[in-house]
PDB file of N, CA and C in Angstrom:
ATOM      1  N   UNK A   1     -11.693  -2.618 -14.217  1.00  0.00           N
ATOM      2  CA  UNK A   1     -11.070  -1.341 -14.201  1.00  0.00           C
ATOM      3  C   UNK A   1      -9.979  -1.340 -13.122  1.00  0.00           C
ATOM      4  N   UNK A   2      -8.938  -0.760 -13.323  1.00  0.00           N
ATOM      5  CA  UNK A   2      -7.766  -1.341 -12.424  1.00  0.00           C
ATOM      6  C   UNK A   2      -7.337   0.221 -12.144  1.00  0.00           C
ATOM      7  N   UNK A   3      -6.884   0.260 -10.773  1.00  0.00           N
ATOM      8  CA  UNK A   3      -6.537   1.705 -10.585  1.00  0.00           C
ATOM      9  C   UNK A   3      -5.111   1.949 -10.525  1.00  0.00           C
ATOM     10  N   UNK A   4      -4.579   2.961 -10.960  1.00  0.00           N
ATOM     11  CA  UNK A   4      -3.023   3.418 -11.198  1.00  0.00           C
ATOM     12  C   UNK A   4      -2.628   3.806 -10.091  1.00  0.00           C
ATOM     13  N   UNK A   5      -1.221   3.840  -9.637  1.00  0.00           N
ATOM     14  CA  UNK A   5      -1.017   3.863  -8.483  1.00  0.00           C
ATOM     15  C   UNK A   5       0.022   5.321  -9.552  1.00  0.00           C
ATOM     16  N   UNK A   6       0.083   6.446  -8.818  1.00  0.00           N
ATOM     17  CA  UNK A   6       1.080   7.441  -9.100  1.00  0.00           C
ATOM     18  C   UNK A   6       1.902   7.792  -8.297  1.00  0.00           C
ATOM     19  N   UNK A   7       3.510   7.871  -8.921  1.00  0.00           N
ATOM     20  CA  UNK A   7       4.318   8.148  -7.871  1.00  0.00           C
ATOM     21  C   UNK A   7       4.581   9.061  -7.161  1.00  0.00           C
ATOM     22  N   UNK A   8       4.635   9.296  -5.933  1.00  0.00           N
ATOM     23  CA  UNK A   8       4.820  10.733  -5.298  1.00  0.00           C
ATOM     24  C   UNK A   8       6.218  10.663  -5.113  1.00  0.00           C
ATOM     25  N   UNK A   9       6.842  11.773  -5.831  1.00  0.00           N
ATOM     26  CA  UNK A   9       8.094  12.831  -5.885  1.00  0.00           C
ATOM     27  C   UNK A   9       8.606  12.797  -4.355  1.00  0.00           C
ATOM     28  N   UNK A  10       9.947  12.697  -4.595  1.00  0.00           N
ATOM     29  CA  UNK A  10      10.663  12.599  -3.356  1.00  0.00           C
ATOM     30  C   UNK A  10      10.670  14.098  -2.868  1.00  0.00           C
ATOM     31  N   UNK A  11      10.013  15.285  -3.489  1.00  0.00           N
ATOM     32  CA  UNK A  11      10.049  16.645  -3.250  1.00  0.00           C
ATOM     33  C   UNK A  11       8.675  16.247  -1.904  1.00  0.00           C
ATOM     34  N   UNK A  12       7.429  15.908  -2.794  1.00  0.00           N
ATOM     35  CA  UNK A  12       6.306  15.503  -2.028  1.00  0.00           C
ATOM     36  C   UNK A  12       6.394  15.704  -0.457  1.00  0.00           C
ATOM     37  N   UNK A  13       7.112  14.235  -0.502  1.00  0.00           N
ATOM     38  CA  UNK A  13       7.244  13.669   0.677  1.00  0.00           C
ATOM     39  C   UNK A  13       8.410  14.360   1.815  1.00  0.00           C
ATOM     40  N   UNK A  14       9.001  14.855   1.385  1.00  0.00           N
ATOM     41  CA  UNK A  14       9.883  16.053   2.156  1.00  0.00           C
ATOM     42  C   UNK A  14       9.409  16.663   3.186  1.00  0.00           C
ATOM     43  N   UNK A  15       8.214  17.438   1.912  1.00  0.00           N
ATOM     44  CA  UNK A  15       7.013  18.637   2.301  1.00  0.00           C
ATOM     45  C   UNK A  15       6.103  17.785   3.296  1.00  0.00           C
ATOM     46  N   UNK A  16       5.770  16.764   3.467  1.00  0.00           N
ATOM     47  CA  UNK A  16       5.082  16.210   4.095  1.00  0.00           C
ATOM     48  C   UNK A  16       5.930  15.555   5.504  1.00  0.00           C
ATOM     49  N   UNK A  17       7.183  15.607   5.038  1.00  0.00           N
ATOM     50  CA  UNK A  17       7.795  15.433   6.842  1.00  0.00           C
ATOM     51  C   UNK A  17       8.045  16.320   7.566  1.00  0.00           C
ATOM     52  N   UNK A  18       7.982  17.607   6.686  1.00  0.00           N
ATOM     53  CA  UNK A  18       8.404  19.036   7.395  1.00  0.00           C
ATOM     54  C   UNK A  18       7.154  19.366   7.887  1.00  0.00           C
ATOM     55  N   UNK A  19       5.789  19.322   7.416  1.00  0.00           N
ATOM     56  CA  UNK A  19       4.885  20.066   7.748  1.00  0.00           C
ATOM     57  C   UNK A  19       4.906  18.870   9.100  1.00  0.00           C
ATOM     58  N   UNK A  20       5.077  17.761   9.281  1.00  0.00           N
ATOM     59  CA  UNK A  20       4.988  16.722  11.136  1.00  0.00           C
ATOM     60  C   UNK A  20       5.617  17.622  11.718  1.00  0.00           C
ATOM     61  N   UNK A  21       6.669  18.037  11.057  1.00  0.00           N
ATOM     62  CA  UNK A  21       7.810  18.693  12.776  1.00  0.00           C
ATOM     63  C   UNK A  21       7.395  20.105  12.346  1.00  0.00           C
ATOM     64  N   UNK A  22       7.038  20.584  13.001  1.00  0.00           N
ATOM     65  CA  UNK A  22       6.514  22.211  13.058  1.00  0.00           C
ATOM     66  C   UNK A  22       6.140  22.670  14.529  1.00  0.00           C
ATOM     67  N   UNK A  23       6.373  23.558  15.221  1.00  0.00           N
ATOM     68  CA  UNK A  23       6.759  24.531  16.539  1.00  0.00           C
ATOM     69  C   UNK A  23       5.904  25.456  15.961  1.00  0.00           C
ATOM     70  N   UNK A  24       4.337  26.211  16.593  1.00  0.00           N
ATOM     71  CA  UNK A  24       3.653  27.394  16.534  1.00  0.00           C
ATOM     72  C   UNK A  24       4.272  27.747  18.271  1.00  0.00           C
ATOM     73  N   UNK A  25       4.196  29.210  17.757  1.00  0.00           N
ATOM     74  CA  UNK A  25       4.007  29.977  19.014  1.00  0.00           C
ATOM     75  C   UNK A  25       3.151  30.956  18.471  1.00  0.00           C
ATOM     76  N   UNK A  26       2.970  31.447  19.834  1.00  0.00           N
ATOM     77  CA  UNK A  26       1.724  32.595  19.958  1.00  0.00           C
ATOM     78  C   UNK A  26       1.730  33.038  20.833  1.00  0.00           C
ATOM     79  N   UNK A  27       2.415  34.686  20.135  1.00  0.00           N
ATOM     80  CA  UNK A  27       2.834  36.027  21.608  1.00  0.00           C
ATOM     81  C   UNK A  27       1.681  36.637  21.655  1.00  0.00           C
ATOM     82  N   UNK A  28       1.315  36.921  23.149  1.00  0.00           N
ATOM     83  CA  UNK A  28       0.487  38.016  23.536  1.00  0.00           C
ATOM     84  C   UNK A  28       0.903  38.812  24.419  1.00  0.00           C
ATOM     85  N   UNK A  29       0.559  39.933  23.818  1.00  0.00           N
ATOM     86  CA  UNK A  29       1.052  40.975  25.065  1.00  0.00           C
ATOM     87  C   UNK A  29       0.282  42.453  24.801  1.00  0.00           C
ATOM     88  N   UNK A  30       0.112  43.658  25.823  1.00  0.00           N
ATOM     89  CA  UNK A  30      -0.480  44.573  25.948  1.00  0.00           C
ATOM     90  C   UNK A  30       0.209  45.557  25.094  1.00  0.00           C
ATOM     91  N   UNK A  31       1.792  45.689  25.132  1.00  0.00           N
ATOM     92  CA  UNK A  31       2.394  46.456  24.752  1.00  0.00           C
ATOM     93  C   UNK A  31       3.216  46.248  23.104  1.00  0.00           C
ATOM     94  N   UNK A  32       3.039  47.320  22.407  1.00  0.00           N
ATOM     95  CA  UNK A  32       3.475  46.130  21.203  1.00  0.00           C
ATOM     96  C   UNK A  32       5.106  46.186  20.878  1.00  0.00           C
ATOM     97  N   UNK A  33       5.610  47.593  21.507  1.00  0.00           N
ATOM     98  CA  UNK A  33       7.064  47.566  21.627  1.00  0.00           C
ATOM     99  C   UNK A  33       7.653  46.641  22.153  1.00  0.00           C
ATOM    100  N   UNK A  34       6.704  45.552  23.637  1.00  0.00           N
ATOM    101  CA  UNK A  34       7.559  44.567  23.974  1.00  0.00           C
ATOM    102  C   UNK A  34       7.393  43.652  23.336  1.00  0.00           C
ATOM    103  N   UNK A  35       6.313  43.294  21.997  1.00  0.00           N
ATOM    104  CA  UNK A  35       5.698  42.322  21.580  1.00  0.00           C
ATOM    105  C   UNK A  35       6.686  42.100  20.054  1.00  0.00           C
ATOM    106  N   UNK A  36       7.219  42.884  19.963  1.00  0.00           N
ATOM    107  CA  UNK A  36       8.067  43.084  18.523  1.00  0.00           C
ATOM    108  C   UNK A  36       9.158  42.710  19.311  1.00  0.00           C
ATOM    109  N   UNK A  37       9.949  43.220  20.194  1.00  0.00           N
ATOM    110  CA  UNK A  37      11.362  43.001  20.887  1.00  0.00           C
ATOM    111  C   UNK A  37      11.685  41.396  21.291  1.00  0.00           C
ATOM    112  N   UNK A  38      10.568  41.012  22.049  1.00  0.00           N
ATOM    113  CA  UNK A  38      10.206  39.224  21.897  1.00  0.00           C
ATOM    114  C   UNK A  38      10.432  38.413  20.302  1.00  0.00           C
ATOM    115  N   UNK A  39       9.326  38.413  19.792  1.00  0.00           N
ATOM    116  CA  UNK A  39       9.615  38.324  18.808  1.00  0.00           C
ATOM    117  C   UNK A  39      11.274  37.897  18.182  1.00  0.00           C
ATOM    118  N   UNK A  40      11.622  39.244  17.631  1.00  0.00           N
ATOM    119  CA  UNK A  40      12.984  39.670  17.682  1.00  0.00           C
ATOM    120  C   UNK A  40      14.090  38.295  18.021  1.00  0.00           C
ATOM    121  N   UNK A  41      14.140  38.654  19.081  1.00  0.00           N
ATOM    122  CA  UNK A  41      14.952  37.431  19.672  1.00  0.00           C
ATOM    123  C   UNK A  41      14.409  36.117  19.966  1.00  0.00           C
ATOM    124  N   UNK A  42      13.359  35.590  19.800  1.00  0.00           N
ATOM    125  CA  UNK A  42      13.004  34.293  19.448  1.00  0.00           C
ATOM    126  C   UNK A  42      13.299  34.005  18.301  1.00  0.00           C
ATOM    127  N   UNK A  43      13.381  34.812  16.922  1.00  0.00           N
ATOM    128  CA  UNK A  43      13.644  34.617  16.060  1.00  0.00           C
ATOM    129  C   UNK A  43      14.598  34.346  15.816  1.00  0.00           C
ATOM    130  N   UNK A  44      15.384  35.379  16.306  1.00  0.00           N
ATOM    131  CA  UNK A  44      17.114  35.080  16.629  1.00  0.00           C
ATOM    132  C   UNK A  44      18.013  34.362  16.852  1.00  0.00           C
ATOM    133  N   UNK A  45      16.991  33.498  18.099  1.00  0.00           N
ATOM    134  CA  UNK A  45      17.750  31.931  18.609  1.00  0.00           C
ATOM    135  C   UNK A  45      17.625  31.205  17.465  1.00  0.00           C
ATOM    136  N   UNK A  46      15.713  30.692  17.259  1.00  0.00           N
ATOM    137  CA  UNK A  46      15.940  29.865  16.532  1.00  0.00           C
ATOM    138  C   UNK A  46      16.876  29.797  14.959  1.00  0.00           C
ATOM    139  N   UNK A  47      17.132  30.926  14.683  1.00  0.00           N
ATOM    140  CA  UNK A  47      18.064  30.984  13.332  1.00  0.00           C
ATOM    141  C   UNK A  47      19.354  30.534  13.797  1.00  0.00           C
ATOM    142  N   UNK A  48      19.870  30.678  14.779  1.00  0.00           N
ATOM    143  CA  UNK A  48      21.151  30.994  15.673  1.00  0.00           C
ATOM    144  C   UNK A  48      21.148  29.026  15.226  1.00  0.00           C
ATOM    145  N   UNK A  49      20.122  28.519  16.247  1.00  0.00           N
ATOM    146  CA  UNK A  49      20.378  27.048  16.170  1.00  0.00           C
ATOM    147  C   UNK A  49      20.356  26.085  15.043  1.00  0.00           C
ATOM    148  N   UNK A  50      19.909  26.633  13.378  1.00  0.00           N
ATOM    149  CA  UNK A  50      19.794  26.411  12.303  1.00  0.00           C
ATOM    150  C   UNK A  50      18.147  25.473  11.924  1.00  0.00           C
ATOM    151  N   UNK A  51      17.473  26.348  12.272  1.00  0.00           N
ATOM    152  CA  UNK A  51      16.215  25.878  11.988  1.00  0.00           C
ATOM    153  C   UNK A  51      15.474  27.224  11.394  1.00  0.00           C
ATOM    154  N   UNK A  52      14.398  26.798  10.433  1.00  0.00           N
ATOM    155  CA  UNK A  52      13.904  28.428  10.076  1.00  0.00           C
ATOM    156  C   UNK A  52      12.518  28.662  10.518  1.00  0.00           C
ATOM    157  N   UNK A  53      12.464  30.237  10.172  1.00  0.00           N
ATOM    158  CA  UNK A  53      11.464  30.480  10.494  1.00  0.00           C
ATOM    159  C   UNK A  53      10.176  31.020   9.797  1.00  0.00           C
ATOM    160  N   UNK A  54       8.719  30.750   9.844  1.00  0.00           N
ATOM    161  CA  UNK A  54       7.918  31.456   8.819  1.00  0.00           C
ATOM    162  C   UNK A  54       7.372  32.562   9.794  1.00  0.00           C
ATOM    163  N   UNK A  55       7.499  33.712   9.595  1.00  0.00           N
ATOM    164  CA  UNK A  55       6.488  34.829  10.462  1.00  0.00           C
ATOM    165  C   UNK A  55       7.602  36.252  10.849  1.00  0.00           C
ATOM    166  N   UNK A  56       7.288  36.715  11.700  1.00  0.00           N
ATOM    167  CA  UNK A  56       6.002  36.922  12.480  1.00  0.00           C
ATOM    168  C   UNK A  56       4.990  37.330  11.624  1.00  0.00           C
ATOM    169  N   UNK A  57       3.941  36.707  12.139  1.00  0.00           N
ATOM    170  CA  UNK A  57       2.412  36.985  11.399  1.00  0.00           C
ATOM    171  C   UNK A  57       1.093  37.715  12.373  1.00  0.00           C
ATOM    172  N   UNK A  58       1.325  39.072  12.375  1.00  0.00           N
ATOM    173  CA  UNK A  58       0.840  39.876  13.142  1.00  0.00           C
ATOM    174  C   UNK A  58      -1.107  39.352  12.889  1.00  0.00           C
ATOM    175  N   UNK A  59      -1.340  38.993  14.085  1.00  0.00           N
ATOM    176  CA  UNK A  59      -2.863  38.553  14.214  1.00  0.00           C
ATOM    177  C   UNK A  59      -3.597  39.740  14.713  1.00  0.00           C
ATOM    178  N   UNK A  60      -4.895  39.792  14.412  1.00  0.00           N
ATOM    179  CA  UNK A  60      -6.063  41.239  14.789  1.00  0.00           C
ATOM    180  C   UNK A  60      -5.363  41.506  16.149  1.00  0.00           C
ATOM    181  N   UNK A  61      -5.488  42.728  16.548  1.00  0.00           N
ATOM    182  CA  UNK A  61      -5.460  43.189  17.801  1.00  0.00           C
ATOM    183  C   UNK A  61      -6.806  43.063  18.645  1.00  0.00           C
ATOM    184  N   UNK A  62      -6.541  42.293  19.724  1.00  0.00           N
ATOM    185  CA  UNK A  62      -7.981  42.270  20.383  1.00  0.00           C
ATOM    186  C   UNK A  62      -8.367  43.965  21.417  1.00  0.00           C
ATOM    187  N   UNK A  63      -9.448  44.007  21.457  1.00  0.00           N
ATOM    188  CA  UNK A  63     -10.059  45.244  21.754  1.00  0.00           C
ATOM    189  C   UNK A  63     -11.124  45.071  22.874  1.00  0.00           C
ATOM    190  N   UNK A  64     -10.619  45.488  23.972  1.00  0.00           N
ATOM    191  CA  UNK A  64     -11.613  45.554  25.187  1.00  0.00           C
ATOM    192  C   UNK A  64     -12.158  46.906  25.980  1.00  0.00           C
ATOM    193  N   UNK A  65     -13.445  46.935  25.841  1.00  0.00           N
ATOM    194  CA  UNK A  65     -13.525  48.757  26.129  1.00  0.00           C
ATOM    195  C   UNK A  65     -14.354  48.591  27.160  1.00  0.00           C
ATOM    196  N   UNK A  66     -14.595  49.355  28.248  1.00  0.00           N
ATOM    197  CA  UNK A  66     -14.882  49.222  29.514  1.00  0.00           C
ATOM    198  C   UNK A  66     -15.542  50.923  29.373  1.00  0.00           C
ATOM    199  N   UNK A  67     -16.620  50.801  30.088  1.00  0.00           N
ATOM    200  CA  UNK A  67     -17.270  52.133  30.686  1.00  0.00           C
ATOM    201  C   UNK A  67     -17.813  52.135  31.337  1.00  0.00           C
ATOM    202  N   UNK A  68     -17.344  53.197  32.046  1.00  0.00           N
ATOM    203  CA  UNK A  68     -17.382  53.539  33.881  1.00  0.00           C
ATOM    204  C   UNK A  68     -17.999  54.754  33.989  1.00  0.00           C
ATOM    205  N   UNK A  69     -18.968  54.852  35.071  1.00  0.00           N
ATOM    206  CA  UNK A  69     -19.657  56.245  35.115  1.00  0.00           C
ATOM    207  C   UNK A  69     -18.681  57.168  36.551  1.00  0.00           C
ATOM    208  N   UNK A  70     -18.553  58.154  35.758  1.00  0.00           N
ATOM    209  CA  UNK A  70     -17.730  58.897  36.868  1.00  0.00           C
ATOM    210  C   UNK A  70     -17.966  59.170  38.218  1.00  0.00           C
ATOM    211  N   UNK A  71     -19.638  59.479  38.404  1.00  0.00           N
ATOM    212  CA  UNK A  71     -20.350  59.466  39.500  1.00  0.00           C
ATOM    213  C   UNK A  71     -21.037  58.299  40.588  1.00  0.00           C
ATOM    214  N   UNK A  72     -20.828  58.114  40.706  1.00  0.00           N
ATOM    215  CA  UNK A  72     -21.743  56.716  41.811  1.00  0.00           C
ATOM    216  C   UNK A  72     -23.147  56.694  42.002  1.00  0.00           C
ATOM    217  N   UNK A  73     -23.629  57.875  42.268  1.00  0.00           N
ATOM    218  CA  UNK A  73     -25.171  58.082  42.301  1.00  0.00           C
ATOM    219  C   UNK A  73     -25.877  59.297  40.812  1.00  0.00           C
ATOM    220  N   UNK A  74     -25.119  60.266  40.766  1.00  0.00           N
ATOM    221  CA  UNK A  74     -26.150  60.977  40.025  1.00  0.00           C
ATOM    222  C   UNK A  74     -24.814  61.304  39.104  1.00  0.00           C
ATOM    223  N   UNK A  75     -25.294  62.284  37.605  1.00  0.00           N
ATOM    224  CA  UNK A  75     -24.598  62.181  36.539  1.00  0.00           C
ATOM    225  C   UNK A  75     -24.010  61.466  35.493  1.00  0.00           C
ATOM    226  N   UNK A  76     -25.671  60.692  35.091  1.00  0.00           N
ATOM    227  CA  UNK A  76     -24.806  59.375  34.611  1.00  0.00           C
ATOM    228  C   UNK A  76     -24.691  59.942  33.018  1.00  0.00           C
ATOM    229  N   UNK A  77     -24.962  60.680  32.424  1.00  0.00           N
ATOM    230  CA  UNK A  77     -24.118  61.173  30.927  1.00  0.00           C
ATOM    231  C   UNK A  77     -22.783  61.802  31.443  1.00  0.00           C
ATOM    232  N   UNK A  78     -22.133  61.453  32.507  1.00  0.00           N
ATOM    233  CA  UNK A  78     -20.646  61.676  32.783  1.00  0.00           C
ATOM    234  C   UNK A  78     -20.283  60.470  32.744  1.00  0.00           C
ATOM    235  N   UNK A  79     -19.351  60.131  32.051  1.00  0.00           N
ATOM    236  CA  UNK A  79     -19.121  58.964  31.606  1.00  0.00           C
ATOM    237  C   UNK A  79     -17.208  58.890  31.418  1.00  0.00           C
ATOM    238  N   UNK A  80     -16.756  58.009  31.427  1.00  0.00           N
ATOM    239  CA  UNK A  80     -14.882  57.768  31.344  1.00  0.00           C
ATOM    240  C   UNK A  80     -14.911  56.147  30.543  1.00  0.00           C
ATOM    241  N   UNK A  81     -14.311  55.865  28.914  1.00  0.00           N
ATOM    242  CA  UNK A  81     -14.185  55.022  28.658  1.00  0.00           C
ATOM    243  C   UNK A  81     -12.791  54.372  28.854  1.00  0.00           C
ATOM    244  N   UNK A  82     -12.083  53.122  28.752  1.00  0.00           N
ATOM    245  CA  UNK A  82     -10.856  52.533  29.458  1.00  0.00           C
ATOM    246  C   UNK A  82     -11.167  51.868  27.628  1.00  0.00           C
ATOM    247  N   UNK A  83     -10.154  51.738  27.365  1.00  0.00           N
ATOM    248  CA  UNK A  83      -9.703  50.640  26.120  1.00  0.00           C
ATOM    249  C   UNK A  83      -8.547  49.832  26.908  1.00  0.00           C
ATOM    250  N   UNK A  84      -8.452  48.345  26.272  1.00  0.00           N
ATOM    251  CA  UNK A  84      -7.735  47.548  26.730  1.00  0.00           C
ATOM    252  C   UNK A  84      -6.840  46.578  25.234  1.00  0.00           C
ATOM    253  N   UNK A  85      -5.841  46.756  24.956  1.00  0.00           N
ATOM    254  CA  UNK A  85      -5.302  46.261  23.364  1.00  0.00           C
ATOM    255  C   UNK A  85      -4.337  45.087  24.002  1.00  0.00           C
ATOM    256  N   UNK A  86      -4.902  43.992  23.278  1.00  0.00           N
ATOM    257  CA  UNK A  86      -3.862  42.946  23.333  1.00  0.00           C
ATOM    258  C   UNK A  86      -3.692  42.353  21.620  1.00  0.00           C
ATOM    259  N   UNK A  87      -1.990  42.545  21.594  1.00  0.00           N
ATOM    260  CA  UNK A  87      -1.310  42.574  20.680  1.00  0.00           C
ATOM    261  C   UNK A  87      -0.816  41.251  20.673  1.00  0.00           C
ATOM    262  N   UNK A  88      -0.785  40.365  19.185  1.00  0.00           N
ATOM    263  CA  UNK A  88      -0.798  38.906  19.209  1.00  0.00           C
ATOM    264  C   UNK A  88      -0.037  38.971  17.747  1.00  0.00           C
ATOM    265  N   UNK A  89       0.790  37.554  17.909  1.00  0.00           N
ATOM    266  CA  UNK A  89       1.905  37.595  16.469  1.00  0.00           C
ATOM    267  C   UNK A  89       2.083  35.341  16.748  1.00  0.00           C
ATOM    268  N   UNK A  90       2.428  35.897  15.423  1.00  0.00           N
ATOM    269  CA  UNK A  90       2.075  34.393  15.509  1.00  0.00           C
ATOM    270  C   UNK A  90       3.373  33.469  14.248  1.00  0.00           C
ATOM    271  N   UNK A  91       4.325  32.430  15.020  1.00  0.00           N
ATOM    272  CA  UNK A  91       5.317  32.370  14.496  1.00  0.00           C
ATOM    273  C   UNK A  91       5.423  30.774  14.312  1.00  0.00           C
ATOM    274  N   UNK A  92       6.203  30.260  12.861  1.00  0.00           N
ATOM    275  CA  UNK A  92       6.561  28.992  12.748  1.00  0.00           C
ATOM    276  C   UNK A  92       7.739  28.498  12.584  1.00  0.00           C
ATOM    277  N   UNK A  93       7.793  27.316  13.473  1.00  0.00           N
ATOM    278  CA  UNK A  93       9.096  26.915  13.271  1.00  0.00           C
ATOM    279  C   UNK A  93       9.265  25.761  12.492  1.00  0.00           C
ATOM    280  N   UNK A  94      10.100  25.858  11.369  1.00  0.00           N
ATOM    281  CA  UNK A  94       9.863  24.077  10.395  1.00  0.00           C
ATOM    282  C   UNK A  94      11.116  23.234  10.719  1.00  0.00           C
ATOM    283  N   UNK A  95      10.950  21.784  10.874  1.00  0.00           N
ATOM    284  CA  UNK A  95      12.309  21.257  11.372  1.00  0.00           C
ATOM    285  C   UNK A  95      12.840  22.090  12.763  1.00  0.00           C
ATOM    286  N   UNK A  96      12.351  21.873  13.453  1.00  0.00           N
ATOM    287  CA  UNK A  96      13.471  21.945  14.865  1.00  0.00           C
ATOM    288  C   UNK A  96      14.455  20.882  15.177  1.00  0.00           C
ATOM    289  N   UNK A  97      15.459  21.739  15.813  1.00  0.00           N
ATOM    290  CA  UNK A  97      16.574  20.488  16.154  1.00  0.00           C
ATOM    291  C   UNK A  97      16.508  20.503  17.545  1.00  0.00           C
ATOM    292  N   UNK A  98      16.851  19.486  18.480  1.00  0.00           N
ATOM    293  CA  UNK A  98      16.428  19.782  19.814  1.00  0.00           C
ATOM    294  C   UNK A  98      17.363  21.118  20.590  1.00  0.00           C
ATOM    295  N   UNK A  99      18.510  20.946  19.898  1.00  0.00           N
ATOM    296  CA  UNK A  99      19.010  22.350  20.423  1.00  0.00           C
ATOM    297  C   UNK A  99      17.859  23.777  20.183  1.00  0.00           C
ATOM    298  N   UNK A 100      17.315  23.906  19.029  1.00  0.00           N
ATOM    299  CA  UNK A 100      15.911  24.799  19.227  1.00  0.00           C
ATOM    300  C   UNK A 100      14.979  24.813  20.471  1.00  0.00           C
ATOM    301  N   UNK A 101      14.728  23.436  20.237  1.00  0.00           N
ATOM    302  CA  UNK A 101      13.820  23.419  21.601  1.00  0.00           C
ATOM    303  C   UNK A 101      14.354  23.842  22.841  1.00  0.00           C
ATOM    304  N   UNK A 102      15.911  22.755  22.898  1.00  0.00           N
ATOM    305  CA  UNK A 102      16.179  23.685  24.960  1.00  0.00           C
ATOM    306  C   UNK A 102      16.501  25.000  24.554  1.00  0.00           C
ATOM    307  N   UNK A 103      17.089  25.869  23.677  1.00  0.00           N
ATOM    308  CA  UNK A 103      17.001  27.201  23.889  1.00  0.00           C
ATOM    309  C   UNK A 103      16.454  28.220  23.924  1.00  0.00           C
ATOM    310  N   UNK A 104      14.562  27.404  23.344  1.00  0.00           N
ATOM    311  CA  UNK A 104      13.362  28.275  23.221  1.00  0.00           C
ATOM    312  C   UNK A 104      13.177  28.090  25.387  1.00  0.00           C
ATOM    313  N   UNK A 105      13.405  26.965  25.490  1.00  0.00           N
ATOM    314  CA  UNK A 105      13.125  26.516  26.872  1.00  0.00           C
ATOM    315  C   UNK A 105      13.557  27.301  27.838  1.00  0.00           C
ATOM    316  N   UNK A 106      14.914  27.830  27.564  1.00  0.00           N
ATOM    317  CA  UNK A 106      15.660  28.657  28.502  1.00  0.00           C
ATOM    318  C   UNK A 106      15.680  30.158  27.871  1.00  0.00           C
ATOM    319  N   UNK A 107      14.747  30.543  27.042  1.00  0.00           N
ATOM    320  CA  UNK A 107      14.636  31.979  26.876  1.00  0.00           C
ATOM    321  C   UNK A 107      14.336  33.068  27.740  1.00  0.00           C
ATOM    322  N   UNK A 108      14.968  33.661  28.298  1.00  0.00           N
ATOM    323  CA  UNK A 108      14.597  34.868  29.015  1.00  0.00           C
ATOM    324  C   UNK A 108      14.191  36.249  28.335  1.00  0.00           C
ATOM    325  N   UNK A 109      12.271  35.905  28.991  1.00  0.00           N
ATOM    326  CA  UNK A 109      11.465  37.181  27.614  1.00  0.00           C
ATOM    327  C   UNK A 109      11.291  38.172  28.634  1.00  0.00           C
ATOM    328  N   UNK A 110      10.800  39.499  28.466  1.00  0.00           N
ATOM    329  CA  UNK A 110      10.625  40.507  29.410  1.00  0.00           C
ATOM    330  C   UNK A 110       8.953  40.063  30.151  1.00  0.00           C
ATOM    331  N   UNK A 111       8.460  40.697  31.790  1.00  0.00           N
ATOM    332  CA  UNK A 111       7.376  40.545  31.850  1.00  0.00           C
ATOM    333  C   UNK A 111       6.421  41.293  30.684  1.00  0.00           C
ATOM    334  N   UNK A 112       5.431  40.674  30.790  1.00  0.00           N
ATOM    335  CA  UNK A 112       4.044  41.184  30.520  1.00  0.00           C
ATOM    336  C   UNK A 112       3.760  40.372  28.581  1.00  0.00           C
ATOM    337  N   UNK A 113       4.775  39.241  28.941  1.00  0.00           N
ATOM    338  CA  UNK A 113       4.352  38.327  27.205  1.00  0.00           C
ATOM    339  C   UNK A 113       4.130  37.117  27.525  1.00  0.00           C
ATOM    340  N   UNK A 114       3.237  36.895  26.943  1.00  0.00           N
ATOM    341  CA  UNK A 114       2.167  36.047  27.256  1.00  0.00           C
ATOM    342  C   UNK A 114       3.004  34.610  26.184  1.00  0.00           C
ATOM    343  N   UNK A 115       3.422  33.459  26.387  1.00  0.00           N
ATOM    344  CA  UNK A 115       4.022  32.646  25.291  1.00  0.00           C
ATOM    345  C   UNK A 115       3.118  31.655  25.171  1.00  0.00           C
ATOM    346  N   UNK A 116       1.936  31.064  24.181  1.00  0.00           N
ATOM    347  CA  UNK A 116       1.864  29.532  24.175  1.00  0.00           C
ATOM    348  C   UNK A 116       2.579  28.979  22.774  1.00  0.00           C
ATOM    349  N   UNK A 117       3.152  27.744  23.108  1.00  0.00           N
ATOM    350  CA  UNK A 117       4.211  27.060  22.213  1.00  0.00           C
ATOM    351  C   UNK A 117       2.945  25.576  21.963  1.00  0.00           C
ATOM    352  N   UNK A 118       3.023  25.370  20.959  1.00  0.00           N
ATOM    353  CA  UNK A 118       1.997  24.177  20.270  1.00  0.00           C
ATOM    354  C   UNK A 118       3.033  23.477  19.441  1.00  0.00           C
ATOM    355  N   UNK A 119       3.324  22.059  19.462  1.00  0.00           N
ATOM    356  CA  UNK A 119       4.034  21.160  18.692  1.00  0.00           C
ATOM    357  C   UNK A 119       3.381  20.484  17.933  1.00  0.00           C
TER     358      UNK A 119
END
């Protein structure tokens, strides 16, 4: 029994060099007005430098709730809850050219955004 060898399409193999070069990032931040405005202009560059982009792909909002009793010693059904929202988006880059890279490098984002970049 002899096994066939089938040809893979020069489309194939394209798809398979694009998915090697791929740039994730992953914004976090508290605020989501600054978390969209980031965004925004990361997107911006990298189009600017001719590379594209898949996203933003808005991820769950994480949720941290804290409760504090108002009193120190007595009144403890007096109670104050704190919520804490961190807002997360999640972006791809296919084919970068290194001009992408130094201008993701030299981006100036506002405080309070959190960037990790994964190659």
């Amino acid at each position: 029994m002899a096994i066939k060898k089938i040809p893979v399409s020069s489309r194939q193999t394209e798809e398979a060099e694009e998915n090697k070069q791929k740039i994730r990032i992953k914004i976090k931040a508290y605020d989501h007005k600054i978390i969209d405005q980031s965004t925004r202009t990361i997107m911006e560059t990298v189009k600017r430098t001719g590379a594209s982009v898949l996203g933003p792909v808005p991820l769950p909002t994480e949720k941290k709730k804290y409760t504090v009793l108002k009193s120190s010693f007595v009144h403890k059904d007096s109670r104050e809850q704190y919520e804490m929202r961190i807002h997360k988006r999640l972006l791809d880059i296919i084919a970068p050219t290194p001009k992408t890279i130094d201008s993701l490098s030299s981006l100036n984002l506002p405080a309070g955004v959190d960037v990790e970049i994964k190659m």
